[in-house]
N, C-alpha and C. Protein backbone atom coordinates (compact mmCIF):
# COMPACT_ATOMS: atom_id res chain seq x y z
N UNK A 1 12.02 48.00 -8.10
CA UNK A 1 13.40 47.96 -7.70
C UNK A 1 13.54 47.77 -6.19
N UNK A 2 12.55 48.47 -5.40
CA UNK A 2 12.66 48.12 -4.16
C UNK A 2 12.55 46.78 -3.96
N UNK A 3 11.81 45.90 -4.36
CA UNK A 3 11.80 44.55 -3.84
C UNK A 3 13.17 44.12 -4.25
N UNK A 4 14.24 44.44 -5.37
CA UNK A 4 15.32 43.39 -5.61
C UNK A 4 16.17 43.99 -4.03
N UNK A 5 15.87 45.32 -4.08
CA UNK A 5 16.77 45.48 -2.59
C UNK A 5 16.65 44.60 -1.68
N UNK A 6 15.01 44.48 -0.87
CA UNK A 6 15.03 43.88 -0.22
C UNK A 6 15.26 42.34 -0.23
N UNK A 7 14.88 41.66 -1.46
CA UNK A 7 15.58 40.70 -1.68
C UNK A 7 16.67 40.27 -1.51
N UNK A 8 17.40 41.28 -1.49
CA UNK A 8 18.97 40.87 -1.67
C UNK A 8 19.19 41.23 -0.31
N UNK A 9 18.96 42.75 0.60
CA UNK A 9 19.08 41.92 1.73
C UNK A 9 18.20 40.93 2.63
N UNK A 10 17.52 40.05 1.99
CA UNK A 10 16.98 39.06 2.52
C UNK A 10 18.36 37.71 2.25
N UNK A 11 18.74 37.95 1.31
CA UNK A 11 19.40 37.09 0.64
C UNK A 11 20.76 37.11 1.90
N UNK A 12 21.07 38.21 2.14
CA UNK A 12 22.25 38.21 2.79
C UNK A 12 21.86 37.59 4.36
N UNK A 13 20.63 38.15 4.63
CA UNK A 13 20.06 37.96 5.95
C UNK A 13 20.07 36.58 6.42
N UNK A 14 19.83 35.65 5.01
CA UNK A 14 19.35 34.38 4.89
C UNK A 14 21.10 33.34 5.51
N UNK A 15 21.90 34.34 5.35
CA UNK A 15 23.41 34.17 5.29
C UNK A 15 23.75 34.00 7.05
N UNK A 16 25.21 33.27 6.74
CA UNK A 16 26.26 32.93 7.85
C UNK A 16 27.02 32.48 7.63
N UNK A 17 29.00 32.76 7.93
CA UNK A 17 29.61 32.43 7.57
C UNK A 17 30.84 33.06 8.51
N UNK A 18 32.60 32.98 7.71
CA UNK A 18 33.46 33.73 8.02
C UNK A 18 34.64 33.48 7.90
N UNK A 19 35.73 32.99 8.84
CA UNK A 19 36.64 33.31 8.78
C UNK A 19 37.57 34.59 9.32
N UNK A 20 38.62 34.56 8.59
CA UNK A 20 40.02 35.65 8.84
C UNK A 20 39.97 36.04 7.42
N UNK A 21 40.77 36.95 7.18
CA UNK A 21 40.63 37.85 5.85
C UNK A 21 42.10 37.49 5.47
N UNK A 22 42.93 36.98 6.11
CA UNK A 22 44.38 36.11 6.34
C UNK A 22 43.83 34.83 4.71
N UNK A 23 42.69 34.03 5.55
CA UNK A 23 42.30 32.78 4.84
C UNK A 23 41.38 32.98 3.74
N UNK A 24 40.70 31.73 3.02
CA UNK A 24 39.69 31.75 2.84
C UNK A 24 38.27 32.57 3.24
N UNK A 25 38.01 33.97 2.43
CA UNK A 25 36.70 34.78 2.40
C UNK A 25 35.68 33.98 2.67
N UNK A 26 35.70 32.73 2.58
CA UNK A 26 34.30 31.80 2.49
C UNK A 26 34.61 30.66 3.42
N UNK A 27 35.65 30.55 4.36
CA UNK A 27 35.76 29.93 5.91
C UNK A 27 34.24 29.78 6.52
N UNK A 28 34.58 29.10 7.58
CA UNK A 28 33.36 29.07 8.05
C UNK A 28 33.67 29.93 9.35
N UNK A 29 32.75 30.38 9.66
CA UNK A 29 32.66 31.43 10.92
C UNK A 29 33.41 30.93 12.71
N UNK A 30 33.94 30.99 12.89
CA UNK A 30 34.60 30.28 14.01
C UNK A 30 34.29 31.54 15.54
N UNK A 31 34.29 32.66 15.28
CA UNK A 31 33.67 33.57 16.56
C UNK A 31 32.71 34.69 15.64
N UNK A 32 31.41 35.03 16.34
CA UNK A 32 30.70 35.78 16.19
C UNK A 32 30.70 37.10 16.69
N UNK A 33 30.58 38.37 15.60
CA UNK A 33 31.18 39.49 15.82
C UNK A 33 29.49 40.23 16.08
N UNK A 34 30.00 41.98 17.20
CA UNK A 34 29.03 42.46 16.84
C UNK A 34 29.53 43.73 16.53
N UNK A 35 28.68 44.72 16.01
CA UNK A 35 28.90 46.02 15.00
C UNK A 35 27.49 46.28 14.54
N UNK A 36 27.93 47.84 14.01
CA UNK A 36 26.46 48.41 13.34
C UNK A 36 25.98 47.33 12.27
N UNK A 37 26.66 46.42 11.65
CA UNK A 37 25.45 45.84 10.62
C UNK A 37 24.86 44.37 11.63
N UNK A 38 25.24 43.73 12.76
CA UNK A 38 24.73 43.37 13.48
C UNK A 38 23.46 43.50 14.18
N UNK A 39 23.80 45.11 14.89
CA UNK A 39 22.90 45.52 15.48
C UNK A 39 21.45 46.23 14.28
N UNK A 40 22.13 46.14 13.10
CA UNK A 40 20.66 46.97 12.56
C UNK A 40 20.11 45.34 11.90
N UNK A 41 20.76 44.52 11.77
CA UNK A 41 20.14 43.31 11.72
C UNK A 41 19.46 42.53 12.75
N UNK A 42 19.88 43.00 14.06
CA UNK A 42 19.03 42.35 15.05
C UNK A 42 17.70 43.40 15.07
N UNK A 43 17.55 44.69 14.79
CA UNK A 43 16.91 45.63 15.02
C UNK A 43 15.16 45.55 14.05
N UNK A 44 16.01 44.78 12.89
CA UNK A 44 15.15 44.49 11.76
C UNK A 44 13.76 43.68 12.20
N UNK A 45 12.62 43.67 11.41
CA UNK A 45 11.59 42.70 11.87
C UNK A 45 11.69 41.77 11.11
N UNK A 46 12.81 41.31 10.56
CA UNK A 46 12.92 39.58 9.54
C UNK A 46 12.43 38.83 10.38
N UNK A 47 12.24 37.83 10.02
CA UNK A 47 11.89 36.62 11.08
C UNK A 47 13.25 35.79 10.59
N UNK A 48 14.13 35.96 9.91
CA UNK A 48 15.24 34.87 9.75
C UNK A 48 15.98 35.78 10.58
N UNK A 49 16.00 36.42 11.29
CA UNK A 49 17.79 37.28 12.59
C UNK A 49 17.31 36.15 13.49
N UNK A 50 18.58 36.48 13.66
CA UNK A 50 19.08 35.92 14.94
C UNK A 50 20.58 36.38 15.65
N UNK A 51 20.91 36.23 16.64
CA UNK A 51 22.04 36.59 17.50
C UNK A 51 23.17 35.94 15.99
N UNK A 52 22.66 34.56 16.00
CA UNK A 52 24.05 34.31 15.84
C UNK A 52 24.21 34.77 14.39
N UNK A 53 22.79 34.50 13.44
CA UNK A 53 23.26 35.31 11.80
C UNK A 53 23.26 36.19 11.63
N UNK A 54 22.94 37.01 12.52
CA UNK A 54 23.70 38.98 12.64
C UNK A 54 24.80 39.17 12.42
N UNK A 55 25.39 38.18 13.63
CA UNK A 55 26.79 38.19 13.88
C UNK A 55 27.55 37.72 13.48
N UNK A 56 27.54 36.90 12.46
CA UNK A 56 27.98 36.11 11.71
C UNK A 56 28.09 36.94 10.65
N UNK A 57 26.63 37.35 10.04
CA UNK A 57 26.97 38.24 8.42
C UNK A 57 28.14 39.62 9.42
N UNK A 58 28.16 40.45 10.22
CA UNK A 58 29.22 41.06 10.72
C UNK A 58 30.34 40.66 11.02
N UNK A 59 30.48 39.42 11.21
CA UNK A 59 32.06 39.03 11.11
C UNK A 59 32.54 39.02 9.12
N UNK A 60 31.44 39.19 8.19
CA UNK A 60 31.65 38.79 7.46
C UNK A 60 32.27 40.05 6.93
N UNK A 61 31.17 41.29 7.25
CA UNK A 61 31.62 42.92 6.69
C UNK A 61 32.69 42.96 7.72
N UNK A 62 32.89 42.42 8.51
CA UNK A 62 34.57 43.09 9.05
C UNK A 62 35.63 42.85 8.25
N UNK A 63 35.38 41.69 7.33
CA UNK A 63 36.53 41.18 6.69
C UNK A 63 36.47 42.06 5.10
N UNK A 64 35.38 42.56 4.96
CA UNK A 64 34.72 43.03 3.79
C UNK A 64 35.09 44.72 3.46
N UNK A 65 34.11 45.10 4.95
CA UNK A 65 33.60 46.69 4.37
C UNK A 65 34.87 47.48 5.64
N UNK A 66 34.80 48.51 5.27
CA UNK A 66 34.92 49.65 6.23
C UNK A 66 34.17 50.00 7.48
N UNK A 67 34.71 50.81 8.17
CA UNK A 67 34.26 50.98 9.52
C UNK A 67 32.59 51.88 8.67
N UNK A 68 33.04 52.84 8.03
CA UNK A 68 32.39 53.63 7.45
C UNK A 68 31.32 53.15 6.69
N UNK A 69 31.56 51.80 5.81
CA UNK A 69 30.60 51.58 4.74
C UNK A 69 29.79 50.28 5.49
N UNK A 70 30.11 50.19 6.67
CA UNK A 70 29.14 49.07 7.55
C UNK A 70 28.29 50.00 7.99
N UNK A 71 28.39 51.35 8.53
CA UNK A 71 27.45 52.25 9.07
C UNK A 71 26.37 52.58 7.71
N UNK A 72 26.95 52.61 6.26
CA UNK A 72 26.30 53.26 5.33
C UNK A 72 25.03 51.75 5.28
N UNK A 73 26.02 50.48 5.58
CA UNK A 73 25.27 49.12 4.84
C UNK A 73 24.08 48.91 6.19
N UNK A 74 24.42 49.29 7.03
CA UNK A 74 23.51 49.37 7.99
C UNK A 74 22.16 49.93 7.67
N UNK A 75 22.52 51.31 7.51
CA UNK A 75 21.07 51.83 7.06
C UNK A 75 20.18 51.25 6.32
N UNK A 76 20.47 50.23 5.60
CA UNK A 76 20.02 49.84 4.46
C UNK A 76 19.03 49.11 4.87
N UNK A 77 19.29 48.27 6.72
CA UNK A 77 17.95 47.32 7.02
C UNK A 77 16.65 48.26 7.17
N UNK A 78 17.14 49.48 8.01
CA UNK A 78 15.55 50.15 8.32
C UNK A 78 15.52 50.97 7.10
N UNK A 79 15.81 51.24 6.04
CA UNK A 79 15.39 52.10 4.48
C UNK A 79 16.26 51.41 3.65
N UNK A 80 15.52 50.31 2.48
CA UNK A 80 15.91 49.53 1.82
C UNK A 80 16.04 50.35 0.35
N UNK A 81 15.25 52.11 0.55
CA UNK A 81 15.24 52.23 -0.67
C UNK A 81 16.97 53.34 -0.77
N UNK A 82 17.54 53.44 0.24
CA UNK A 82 18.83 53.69 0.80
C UNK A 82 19.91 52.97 -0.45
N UNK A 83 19.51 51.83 -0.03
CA UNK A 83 20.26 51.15 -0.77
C UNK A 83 19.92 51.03 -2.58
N UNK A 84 19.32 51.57 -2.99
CA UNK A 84 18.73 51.81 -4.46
C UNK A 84 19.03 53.03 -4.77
N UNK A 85 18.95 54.02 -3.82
CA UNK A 85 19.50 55.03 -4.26
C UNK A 85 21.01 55.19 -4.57
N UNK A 86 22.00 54.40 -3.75
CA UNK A 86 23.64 54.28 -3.60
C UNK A 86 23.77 53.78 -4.75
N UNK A 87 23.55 52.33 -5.01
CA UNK A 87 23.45 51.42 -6.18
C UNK A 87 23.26 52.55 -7.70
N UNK A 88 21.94 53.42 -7.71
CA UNK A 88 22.27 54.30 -8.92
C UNK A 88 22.47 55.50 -9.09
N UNK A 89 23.22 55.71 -7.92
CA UNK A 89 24.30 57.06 -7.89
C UNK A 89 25.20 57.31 -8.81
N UNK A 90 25.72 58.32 -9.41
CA UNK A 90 26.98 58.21 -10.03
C UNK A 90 27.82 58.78 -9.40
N UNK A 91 28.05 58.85 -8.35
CA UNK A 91 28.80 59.30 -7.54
C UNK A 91 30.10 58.35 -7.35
N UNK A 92 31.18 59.02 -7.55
CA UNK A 92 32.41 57.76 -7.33
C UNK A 92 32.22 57.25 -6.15
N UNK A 93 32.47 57.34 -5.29
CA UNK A 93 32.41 56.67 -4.14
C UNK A 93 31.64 55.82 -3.47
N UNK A 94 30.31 56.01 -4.25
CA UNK A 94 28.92 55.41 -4.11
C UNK A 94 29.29 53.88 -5.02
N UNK A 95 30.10 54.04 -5.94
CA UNK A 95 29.99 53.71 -6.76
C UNK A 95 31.49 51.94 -6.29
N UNK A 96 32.17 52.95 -5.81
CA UNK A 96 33.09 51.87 -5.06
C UNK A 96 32.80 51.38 -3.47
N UNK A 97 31.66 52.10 -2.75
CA UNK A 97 30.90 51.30 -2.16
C UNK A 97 30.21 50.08 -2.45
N UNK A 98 29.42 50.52 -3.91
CA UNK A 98 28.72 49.44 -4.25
C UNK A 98 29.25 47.94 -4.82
N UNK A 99 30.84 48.42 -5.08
CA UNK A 99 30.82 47.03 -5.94
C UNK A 99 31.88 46.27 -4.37
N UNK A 100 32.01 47.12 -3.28
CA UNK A 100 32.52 46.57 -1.74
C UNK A 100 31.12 45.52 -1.45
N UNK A 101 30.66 46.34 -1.49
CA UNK A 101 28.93 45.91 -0.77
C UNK A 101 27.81 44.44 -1.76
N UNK A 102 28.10 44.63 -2.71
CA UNK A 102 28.47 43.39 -3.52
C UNK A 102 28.90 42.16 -3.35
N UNK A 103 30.25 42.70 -2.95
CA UNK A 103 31.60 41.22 -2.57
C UNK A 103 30.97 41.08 -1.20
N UNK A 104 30.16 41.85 -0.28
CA UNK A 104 29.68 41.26 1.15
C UNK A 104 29.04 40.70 0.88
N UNK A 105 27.71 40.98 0.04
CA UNK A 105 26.65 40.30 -0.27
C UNK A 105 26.96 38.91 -0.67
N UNK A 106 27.91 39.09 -1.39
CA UNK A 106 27.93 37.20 -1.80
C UNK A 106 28.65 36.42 -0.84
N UNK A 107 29.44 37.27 -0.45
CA UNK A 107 30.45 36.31 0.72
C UNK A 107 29.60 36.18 1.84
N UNK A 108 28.28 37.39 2.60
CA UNK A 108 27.60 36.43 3.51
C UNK A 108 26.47 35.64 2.95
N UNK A 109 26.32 35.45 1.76
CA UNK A 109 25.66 34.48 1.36
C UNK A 109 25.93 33.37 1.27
N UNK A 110 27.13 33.21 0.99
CA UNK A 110 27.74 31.94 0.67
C UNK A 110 28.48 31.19 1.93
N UNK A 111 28.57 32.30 3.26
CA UNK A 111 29.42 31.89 3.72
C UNK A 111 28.34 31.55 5.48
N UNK A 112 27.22 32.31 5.43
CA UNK A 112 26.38 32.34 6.33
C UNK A 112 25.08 31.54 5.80
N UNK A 113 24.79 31.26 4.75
CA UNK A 113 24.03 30.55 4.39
C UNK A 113 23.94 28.96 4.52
């Protein structure tokens, strides 16, 4: 299970995109944002970061997540098994994190990719 984590955030990592939350979720990125899922993406040892697809998948959770659930999605670069544990929580909230954190995942995939 750990590898689909990291997969998936590879998958997102692999991402760039954006927009206004006004428009089109799947715009193309027109200014590059920074924030905790930025910075724990630049922090990461991927070899696909970069300034600008950090900042890019973070313009994407601005339009996406919470102030709150970008700090939670953050953690997720340095402990991927973070994110496996949230995913099979039954915890409500975990639970409407996950299907937030989801709609990021595909939107910086689709939109940063």
């Amino acid at each position: 299970m750990k590898a689909v984590v990291v997969l998936t955030m590879a998958v997102a990592l692999a991402a760039c995109g954006g927009g206004d939350r006004r428009s089109n979720d799947r715009a193309p990125v027109t200014r590059l944002s920074s924030g905790p899922i930025s910075s724990a993406c630049m922090a990461s040892p991927r070899k696909a970061r970069s300034r600008q697809l950090c900042g890019c998948i973070q313009t994407v959770a601005n339009r996406t997540l919470s102030r709150s659930d970008q700090h939670l999605a953050a953690s997720f670069f340095a402990d991927p098994h973070r994110a496996q544990e949230i995913r099979q929580s039954d915890n409500f909230r975990h639970e409407l994190f996950w299907e937030k954190y989801t709609e990021f995942s595909g939107n910086a995939e689709a939109s940063c990719g």
